[in-house]
C-alpha atoms as a PDB file:
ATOM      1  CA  UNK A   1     -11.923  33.662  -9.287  1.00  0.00           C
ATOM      2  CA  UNK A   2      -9.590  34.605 -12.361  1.00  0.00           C
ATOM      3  CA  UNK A   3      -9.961  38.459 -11.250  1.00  0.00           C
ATOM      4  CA  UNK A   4      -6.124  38.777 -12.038  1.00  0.00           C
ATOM      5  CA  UNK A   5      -5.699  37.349 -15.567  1.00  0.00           C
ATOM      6  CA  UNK A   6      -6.582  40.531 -17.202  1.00  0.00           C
ATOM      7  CA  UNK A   7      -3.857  41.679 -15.722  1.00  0.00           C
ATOM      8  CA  UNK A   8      -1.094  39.005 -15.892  1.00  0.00           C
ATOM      9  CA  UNK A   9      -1.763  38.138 -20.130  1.00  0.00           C
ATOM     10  CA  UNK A  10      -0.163  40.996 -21.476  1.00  0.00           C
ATOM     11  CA  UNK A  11       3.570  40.366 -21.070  1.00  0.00           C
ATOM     12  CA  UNK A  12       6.903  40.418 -22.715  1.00  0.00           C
ATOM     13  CA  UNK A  13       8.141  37.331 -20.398  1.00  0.00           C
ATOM     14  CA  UNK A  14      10.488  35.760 -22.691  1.00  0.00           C
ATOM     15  CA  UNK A  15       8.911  32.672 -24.855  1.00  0.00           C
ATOM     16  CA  UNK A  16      10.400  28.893 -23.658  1.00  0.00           C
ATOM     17  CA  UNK A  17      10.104  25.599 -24.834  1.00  0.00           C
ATOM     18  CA  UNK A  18       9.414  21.985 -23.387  1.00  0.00           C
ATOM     19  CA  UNK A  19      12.244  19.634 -22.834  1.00  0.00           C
ATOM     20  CA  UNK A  20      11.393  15.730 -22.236  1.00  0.00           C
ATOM     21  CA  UNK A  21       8.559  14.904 -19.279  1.00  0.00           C
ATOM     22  CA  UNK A  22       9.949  14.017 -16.246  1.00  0.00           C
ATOM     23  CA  UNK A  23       7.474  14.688 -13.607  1.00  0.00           C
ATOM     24  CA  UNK A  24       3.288  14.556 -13.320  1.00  0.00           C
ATOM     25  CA  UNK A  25       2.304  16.922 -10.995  1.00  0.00           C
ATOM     26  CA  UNK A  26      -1.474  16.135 -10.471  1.00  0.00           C
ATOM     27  CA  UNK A  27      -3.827  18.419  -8.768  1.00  0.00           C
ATOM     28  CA  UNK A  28      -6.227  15.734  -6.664  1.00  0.00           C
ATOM     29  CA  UNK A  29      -8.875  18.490  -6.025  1.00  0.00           C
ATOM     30  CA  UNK A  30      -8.903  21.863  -4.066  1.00  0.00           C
ATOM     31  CA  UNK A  31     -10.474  20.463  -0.948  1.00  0.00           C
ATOM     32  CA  UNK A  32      -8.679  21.453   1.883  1.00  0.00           C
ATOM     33  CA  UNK A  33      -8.847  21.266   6.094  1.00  0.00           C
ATOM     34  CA  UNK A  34      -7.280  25.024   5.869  1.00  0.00           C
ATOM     35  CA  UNK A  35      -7.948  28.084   4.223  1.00  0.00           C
ATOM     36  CA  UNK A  36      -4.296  30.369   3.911  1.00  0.00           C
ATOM     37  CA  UNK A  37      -3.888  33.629   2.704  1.00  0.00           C
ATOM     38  CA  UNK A  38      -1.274  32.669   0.457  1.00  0.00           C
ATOM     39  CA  UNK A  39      -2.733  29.613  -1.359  1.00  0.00           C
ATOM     40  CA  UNK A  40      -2.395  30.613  -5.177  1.00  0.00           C
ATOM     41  CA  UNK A  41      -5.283  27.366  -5.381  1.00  0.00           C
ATOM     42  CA  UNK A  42      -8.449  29.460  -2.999  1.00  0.00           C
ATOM     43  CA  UNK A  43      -8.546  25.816  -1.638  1.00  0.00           C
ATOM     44  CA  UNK A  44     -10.519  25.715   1.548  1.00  0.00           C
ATOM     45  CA  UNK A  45     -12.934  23.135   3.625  1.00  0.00           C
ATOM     46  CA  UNK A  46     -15.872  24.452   1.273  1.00  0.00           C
ATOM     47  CA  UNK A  47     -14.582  23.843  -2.307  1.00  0.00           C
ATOM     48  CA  UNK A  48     -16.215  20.380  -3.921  1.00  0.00           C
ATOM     49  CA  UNK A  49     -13.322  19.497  -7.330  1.00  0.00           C
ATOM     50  CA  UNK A  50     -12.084  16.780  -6.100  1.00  0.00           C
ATOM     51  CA  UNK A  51     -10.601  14.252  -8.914  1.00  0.00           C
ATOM     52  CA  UNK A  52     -12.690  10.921  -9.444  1.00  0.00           C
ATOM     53  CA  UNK A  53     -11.693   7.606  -9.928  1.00  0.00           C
ATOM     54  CA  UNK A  54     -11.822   6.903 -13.651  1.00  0.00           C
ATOM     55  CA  UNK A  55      -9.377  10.283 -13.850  1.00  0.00           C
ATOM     56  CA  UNK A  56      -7.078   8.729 -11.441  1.00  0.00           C
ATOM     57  CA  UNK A  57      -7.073   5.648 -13.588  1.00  0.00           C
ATOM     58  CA  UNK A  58      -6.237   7.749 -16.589  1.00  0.00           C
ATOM     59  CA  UNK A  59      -3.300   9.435 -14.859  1.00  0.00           C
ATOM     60  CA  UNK A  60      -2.335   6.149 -13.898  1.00  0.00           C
ATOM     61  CA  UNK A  61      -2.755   5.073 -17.037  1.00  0.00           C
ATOM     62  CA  UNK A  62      -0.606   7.628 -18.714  1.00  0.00           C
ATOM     63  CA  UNK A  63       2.100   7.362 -15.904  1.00  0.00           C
ATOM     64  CA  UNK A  64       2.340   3.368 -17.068  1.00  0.00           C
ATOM     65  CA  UNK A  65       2.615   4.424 -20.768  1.00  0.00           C
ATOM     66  CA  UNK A  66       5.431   6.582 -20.351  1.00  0.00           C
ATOM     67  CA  UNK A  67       8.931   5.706 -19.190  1.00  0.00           C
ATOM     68  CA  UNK A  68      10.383   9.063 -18.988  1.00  0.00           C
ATOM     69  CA  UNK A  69       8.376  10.426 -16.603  1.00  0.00           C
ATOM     70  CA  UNK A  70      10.249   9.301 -12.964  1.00  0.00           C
ATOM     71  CA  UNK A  71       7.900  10.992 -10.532  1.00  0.00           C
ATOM     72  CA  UNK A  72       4.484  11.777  -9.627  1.00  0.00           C
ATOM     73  CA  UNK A  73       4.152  14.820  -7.504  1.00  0.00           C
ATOM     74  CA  UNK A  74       0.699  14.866  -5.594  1.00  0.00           C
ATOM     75  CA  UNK A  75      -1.182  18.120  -4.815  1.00  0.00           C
ATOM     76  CA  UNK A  76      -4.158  19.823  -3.980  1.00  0.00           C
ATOM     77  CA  UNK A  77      -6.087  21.316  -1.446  1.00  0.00           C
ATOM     78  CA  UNK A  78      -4.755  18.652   0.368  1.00  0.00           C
ATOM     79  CA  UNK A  79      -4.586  15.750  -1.731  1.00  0.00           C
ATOM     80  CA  UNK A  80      -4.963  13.007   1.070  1.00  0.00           C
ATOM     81  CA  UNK A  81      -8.362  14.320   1.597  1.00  0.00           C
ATOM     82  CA  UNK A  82      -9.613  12.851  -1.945  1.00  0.00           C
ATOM     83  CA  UNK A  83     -10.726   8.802  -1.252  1.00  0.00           C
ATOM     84  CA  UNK A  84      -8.237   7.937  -4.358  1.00  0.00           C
ATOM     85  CA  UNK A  85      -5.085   9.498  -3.087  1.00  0.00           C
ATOM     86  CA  UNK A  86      -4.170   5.810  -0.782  1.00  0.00           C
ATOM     87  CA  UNK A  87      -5.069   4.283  -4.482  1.00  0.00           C
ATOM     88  CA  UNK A  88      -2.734   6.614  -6.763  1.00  0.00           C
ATOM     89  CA  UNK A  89       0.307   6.024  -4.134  1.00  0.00           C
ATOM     90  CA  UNK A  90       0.420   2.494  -3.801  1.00  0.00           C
ATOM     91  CA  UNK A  91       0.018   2.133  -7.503  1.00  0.00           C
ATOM     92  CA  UNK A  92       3.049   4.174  -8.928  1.00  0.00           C
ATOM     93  CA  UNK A  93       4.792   2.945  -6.234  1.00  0.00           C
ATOM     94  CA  UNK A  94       4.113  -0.416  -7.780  1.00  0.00           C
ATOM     95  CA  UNK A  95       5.017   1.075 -10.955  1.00  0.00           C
ATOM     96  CA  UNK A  96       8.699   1.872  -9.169  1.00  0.00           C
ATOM     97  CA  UNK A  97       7.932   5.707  -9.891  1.00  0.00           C
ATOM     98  CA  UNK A  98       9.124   8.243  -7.072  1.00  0.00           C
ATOM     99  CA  UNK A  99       5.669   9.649  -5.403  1.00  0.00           C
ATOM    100  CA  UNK A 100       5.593  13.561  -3.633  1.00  0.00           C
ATOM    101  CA  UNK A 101       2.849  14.449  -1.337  1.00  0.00           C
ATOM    102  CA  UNK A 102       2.428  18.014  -0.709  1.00  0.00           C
ATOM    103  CA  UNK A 103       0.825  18.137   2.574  1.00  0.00           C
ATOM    104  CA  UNK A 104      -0.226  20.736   4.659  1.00  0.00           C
ATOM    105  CA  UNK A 105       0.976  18.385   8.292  1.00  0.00           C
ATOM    106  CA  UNK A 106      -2.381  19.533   9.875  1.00  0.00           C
ATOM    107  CA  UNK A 107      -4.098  17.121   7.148  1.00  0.00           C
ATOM    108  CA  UNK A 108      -2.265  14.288   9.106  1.00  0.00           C
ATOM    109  CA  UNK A 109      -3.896  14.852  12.470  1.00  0.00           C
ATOM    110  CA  UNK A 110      -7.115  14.166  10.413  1.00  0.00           C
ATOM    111  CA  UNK A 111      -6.412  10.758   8.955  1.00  0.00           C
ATOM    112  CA  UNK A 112      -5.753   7.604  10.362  1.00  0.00           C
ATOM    113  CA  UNK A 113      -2.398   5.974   9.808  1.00  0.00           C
ATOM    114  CA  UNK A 114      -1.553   8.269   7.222  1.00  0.00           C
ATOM    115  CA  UNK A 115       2.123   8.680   8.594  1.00  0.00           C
ATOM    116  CA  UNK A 116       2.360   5.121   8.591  1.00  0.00           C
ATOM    117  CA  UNK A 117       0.984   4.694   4.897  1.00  0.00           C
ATOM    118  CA  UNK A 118       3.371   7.231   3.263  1.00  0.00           C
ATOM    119  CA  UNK A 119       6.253   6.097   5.488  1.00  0.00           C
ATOM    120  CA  UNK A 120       5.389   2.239   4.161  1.00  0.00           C
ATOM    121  CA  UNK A 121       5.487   3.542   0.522  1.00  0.00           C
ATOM    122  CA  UNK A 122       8.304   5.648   1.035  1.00  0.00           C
ATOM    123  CA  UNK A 123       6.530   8.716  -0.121  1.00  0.00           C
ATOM    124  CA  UNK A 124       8.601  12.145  -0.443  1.00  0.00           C
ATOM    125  CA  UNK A 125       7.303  14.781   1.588  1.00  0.00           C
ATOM    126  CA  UNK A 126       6.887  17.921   0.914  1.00  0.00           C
ATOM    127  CA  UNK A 127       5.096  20.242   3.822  1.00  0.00           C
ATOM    128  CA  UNK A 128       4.321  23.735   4.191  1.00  0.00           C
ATOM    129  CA  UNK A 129       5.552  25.638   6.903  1.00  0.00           C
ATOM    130  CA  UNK A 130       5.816  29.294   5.901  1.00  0.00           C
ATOM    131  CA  UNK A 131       7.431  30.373   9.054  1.00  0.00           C
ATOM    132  CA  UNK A 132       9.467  28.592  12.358  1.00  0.00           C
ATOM    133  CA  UNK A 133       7.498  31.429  14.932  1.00  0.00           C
ATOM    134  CA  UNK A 134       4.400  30.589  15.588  1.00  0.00           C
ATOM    135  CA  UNK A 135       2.689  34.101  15.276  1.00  0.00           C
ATOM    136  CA  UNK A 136       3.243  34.442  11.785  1.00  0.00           C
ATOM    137  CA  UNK A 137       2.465  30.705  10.641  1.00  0.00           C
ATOM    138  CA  UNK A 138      -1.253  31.045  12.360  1.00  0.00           C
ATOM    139  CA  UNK A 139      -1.491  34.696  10.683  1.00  0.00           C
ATOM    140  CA  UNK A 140      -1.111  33.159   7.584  1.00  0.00           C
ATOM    141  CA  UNK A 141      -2.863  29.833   7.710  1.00  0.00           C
ATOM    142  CA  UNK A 142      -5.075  30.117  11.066  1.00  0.00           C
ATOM    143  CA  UNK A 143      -5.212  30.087  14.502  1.00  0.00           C
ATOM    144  CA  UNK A 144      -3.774  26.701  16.445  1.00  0.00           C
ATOM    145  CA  UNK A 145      -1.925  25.331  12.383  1.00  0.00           C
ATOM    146  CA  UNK A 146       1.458  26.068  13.698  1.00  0.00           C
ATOM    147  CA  UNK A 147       1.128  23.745  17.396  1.00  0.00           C
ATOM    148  CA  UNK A 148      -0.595  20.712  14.905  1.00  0.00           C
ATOM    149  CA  UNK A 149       1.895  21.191  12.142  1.00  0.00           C
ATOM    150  CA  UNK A 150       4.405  20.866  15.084  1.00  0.00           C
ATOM    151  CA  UNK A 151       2.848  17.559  16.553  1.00  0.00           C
ATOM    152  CA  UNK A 152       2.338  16.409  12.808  1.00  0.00           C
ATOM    153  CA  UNK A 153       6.362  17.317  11.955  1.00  0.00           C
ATOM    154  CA  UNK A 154       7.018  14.833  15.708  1.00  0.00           C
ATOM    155  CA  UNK A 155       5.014  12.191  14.254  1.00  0.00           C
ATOM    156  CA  UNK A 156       6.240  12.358  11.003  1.00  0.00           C
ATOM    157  CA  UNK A 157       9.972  12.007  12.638  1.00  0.00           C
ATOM    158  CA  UNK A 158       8.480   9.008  15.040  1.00  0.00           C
ATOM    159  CA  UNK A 159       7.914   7.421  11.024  1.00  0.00           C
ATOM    160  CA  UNK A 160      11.245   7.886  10.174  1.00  0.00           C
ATOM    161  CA  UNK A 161      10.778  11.163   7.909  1.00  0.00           C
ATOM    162  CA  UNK A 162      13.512  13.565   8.465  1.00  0.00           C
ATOM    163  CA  UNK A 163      16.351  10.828   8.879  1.00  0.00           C
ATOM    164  CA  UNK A 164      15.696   7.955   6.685  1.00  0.00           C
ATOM    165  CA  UNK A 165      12.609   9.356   4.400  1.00  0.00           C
ATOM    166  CA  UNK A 166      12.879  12.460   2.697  1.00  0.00           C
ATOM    167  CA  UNK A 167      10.973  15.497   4.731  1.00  0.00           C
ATOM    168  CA  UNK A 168      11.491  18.747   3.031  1.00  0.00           C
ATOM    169  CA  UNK A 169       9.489  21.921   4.439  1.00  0.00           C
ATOM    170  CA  UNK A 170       8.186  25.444   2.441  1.00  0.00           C
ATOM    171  CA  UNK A 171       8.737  28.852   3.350  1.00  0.00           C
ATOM    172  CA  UNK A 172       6.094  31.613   1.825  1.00  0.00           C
ATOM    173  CA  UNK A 173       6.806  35.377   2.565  1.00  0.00           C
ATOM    174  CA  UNK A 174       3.862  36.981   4.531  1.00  0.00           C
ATOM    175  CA  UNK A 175       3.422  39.378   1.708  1.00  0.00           C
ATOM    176  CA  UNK A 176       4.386  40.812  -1.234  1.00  0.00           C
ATOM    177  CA  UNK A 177       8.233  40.748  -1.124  1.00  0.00           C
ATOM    178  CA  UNK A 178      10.437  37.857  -2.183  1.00  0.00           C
ATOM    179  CA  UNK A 179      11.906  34.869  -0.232  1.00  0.00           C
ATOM    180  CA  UNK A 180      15.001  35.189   1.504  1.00  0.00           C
ATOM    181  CA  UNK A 181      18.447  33.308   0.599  1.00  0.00           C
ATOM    182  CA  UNK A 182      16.685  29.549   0.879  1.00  0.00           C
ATOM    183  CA  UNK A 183      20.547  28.513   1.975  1.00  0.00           C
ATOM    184  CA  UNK A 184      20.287  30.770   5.061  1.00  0.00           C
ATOM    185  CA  UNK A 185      16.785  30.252   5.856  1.00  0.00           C
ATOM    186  CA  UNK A 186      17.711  26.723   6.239  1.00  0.00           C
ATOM    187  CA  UNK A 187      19.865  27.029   8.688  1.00  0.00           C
ATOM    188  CA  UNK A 188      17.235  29.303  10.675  1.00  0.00           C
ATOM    189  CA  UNK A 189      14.668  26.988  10.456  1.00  0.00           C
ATOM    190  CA  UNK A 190      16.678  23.917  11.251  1.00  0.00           C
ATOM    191  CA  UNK A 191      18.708  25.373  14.232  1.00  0.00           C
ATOM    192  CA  UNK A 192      14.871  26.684  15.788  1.00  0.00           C
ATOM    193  CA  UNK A 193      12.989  23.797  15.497  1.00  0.00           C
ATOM    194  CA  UNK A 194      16.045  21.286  16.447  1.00  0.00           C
ATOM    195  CA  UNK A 195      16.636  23.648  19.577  1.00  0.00           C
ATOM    196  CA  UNK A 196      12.978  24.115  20.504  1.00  0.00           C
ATOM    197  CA  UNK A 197      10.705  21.049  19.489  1.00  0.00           C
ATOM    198  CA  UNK A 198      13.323  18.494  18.859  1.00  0.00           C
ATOM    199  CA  UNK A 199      12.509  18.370  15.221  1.00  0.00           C
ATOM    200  CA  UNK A 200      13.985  17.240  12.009  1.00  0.00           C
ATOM    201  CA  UNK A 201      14.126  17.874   8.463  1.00  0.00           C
ATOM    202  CA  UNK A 202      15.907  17.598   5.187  1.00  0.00           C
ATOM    203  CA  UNK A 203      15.773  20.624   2.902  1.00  0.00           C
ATOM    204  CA  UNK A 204      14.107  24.082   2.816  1.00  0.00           C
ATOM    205  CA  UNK A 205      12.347  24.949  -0.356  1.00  0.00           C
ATOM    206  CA  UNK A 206      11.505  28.574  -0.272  1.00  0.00           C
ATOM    207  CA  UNK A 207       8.488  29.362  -2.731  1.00  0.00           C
ATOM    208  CA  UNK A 208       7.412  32.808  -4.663  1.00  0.00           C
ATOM    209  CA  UNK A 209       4.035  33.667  -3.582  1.00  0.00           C
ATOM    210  CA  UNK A 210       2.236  33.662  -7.195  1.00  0.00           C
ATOM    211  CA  UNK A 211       0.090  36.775  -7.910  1.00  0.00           C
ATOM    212  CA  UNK A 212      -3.158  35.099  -8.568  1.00  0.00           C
ATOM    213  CA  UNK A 213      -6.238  33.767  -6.684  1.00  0.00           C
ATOM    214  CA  UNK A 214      -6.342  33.771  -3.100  1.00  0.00           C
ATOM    215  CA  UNK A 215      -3.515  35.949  -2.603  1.00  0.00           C
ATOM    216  CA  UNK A 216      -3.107  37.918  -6.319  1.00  0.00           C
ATOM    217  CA  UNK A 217      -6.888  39.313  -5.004  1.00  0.00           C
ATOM    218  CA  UNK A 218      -5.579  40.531  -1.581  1.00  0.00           C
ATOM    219  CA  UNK A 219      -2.639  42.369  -3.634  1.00  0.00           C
ATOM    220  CA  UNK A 220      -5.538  43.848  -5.618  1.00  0.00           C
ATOM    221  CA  UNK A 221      -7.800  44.901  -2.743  1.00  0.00           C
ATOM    222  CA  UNK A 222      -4.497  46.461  -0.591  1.00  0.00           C
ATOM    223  CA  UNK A 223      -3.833  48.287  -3.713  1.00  0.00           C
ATOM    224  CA  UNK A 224      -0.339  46.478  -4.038  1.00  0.00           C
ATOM    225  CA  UNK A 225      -0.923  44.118  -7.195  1.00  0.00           C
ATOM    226  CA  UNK A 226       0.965  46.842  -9.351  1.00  0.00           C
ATOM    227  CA  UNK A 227       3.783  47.107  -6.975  1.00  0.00           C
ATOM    228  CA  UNK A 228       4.136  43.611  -6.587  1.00  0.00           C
ATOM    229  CA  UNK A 229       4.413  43.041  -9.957  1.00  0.00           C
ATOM    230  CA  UNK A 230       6.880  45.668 -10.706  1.00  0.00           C
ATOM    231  CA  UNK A 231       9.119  43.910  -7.879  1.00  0.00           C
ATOM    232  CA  UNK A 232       8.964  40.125  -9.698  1.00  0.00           C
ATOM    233  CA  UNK A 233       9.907  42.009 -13.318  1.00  0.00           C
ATOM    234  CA  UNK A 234      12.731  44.109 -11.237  1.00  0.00           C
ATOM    235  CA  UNK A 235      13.869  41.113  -9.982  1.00  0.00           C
ATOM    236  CA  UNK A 236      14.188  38.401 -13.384  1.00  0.00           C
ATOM    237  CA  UNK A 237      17.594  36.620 -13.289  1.00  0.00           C
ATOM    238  CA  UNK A 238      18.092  35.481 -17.190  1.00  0.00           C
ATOM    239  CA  UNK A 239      20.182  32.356 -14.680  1.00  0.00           C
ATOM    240  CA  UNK A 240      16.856  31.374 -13.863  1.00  0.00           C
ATOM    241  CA  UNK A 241      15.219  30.660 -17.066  1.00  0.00           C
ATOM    242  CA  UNK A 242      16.484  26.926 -18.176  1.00  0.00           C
ATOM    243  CA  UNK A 243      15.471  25.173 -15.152  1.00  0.00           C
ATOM    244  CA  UNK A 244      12.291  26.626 -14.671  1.00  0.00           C
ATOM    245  CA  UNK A 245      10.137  23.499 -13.613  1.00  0.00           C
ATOM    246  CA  UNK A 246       7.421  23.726 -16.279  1.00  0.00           C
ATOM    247  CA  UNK A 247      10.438  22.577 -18.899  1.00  0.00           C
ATOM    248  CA  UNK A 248       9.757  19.087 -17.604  1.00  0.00           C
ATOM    249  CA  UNK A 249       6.829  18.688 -16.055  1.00  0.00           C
ATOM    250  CA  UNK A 250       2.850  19.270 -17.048  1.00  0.00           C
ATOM    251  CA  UNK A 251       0.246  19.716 -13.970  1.00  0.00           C
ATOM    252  CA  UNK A 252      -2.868  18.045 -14.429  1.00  0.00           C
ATOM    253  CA  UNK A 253      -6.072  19.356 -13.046  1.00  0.00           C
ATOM    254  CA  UNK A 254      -8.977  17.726 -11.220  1.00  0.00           C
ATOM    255  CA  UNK A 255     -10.715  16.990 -14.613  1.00  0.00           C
ATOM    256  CA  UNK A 256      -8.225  15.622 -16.158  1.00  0.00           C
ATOM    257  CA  UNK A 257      -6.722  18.435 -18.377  1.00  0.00           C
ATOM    258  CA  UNK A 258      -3.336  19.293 -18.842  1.00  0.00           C
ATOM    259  CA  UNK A 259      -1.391  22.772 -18.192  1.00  0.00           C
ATOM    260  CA  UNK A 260       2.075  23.825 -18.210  1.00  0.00           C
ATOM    261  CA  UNK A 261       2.131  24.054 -14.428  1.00  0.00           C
ATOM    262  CA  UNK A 262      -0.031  24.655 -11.072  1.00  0.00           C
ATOM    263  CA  UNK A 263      -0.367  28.497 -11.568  1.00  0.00           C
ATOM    264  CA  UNK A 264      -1.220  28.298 -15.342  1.00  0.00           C
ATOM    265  CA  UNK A 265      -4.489  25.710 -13.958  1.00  0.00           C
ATOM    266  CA  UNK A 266      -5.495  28.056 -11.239  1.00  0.00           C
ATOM    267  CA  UNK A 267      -5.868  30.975 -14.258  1.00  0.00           C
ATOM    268  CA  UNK A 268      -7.407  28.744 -16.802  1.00  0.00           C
ATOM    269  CA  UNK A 269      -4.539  29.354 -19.592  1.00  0.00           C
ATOM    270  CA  UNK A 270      -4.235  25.635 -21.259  1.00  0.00           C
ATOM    271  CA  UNK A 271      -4.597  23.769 -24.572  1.00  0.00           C
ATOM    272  CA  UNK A 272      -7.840  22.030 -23.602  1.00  0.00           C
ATOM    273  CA  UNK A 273      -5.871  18.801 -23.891  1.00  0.00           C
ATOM    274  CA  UNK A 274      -7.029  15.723 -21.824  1.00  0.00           C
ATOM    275  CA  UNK A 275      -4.682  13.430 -20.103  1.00  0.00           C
ATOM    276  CA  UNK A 276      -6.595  10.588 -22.151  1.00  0.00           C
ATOM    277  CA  UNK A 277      -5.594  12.500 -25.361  1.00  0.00           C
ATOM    278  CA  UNK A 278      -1.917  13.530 -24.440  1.00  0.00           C
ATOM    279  CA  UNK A 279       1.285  11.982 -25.861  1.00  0.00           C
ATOM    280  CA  UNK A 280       4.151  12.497 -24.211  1.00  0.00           C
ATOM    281  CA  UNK A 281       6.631  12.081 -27.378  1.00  0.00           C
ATOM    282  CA  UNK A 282       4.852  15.044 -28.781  1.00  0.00           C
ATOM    283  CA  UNK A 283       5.795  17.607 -25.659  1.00  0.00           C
ATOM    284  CA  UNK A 284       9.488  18.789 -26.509  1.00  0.00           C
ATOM    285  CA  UNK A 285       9.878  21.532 -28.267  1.00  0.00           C
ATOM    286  CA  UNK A 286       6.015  22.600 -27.905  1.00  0.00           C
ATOM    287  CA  UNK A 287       5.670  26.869 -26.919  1.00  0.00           C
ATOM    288  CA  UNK A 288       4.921  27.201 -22.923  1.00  0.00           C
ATOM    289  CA  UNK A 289       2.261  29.292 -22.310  1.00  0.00           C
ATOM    290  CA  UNK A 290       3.317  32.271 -20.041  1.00  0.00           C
ATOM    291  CA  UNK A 291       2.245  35.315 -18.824  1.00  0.00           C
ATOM    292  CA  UNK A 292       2.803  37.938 -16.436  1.00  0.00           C
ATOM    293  CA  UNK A 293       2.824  35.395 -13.555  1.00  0.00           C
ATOM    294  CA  UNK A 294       5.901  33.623 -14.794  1.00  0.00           C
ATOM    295  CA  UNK A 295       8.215  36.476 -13.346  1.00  0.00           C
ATOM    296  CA  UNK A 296       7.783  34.984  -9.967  1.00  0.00           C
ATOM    297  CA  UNK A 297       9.185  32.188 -10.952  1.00  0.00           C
ATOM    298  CA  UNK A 298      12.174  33.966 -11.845  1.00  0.00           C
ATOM    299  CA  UNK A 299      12.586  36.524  -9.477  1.00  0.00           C
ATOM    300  CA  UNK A 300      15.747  36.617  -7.093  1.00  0.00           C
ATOM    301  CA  UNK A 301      16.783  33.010  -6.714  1.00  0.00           C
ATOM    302  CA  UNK A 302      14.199  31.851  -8.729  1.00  0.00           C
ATOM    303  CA  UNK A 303      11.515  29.411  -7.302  1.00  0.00           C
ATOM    304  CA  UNK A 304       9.703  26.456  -8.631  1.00  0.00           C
ATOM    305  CA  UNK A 305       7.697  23.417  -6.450  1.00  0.00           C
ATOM    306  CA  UNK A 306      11.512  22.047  -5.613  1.00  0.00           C
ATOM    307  CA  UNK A 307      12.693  25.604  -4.139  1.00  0.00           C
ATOM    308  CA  UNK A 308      15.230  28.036  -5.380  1.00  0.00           C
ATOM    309  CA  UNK A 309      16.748  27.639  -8.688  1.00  0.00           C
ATOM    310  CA  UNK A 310      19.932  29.571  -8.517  1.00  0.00           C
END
């Protein structure tokens, strides 16, 4: 499971500092309806963390206790797939906090109503779509995910997402090599799935495939992990450095515990702090932990859970 931290803690990846909490990006389990090669999480249809309800009530409880923080972003696995998720929505919606589901768009073929629910709270989406041709999106993610994400991105337009709620998609590279110009690859994207399915969408957010887990141990196995590596390091951009996204936000795992971001939770590296311990106040100016990894967040144009930095 951690197979690459060995090699990602030794690093010279320059040391940064928290700024004030803005976001609460909470990990709702790695249960998940698919199982893609790029998934930095190894979620799949067999893993059991799935957050409970007394942690959900502590998140909640820490999102009420803190005025800073503006947004709770909602991930997984696929986070709709935990009983709570319906329950964490409506509630910091209540709270007037901004609420991001990262969803996978098969998940919603799976659910009843769930269009309707997110479109009712006015839920952000966020879906993965790593590619507009159909071969590559069901070489990465399965056979048959890119004709359901395409009926889920329909529906999700029939709810008013695209137009007057916010639907942003994800591009991953197939491999090891690093996204191109997320401007550009807009453009692609919209102008083929406009022209072909009829579809909508706001922004493209084009995301560094993370050298750990799922895909860090096919690097390993295909004997590219070095290469790969040496490509993220080539590629730092200094530009890229103050808005990484772990400056203001902390990613909260299944359990409860609290990590600098998503990729620091799937490799274990954290302060063992609870979200039932954690004070906000106390955040800026603490060390971020970082290692190796943290190049592929600035690489190229940078990338971070909102897309391109630069």
């Amino acid at each position: 499971m951690l197979a690459t931290l060995p090699l990602l803690k030794k690093t010279d990846f320059p040391a940064i500092k928290r700024d004030i909490l803005n976001t609460l990006q909470v990990n709702l389990g790695y249960l998940c309806n698919q199982q893609c090669q790029h998934c930095h999480v190894n979620a799949g249809p067999k893993r059991t963390e799935i957050m409970n309800y007394t942690t959900c009530q502590q998140v909640l409880n820490f999102l009420n206790g803190n005025n800073s923080i503006n947004t709770l972003d909602l991930t997984g696995g696929a986070p709709e797939l935990n009983p709570n998720f319906r329950f964490l929505v409506k509630t910091a919606r209540e709270m007037g906090r901004h609420v991001i589901d990262r969803c996978n768009l098969t998940v919603l073929l799976t659910q009843d109503n769930l269009a309707k629910f997110l479109a009712d709270n006015q839920v952000e989406i966020i879906a993965s779509l790593p590619c507009y041709l159909e071969e590559n999106v069901d070489k990465q993610r399965g056979n048959g995910v890119f004709q359901d994400s395409i009926t889920a991105l329909k529906i999700l337009n029939k709810s008013g997402y695209g137009s007057d709620l916010p639907l942003n998609l994800v591009f991953n590279s197939q491999g090891p090599t690093l996204p191109a110009p997320q401007d550009s690859l807009e453009t692609d994207y919209k102008k083929f799935l406009y022209e072909n399915y009829n579809i909508t969408f706001n922004q493209l957010y084009t995301i560094c495939n993370m050298p750990i887990q799922r895909f860090g141990s096919i690097l390993i196995s295909k004997g590219e992990f070095a290469n790969y590596m040496q490509l993220l390091r080539n590629s730092y951009s200094d530009a890229n450095l103050a808005t990484v996204m772990c400056r203001n936000s902390i990613s909260i795992d299944w359990q409860g515990y609290v990590y600098d971001c998503d990729f620091n939770q799937m490799l274990g590296l954290s302060s063992n702090t609870h979200i039932s311990q954690l004070n906000a106040e106390s955040l800026p100016g603490n060390p971020i932990i970082v290692a190796e990894h943290c190049y592929g967040c600035t690489a190229g144009q940078g990338s971070s859970c909102g897309g391109a930095l630069t």
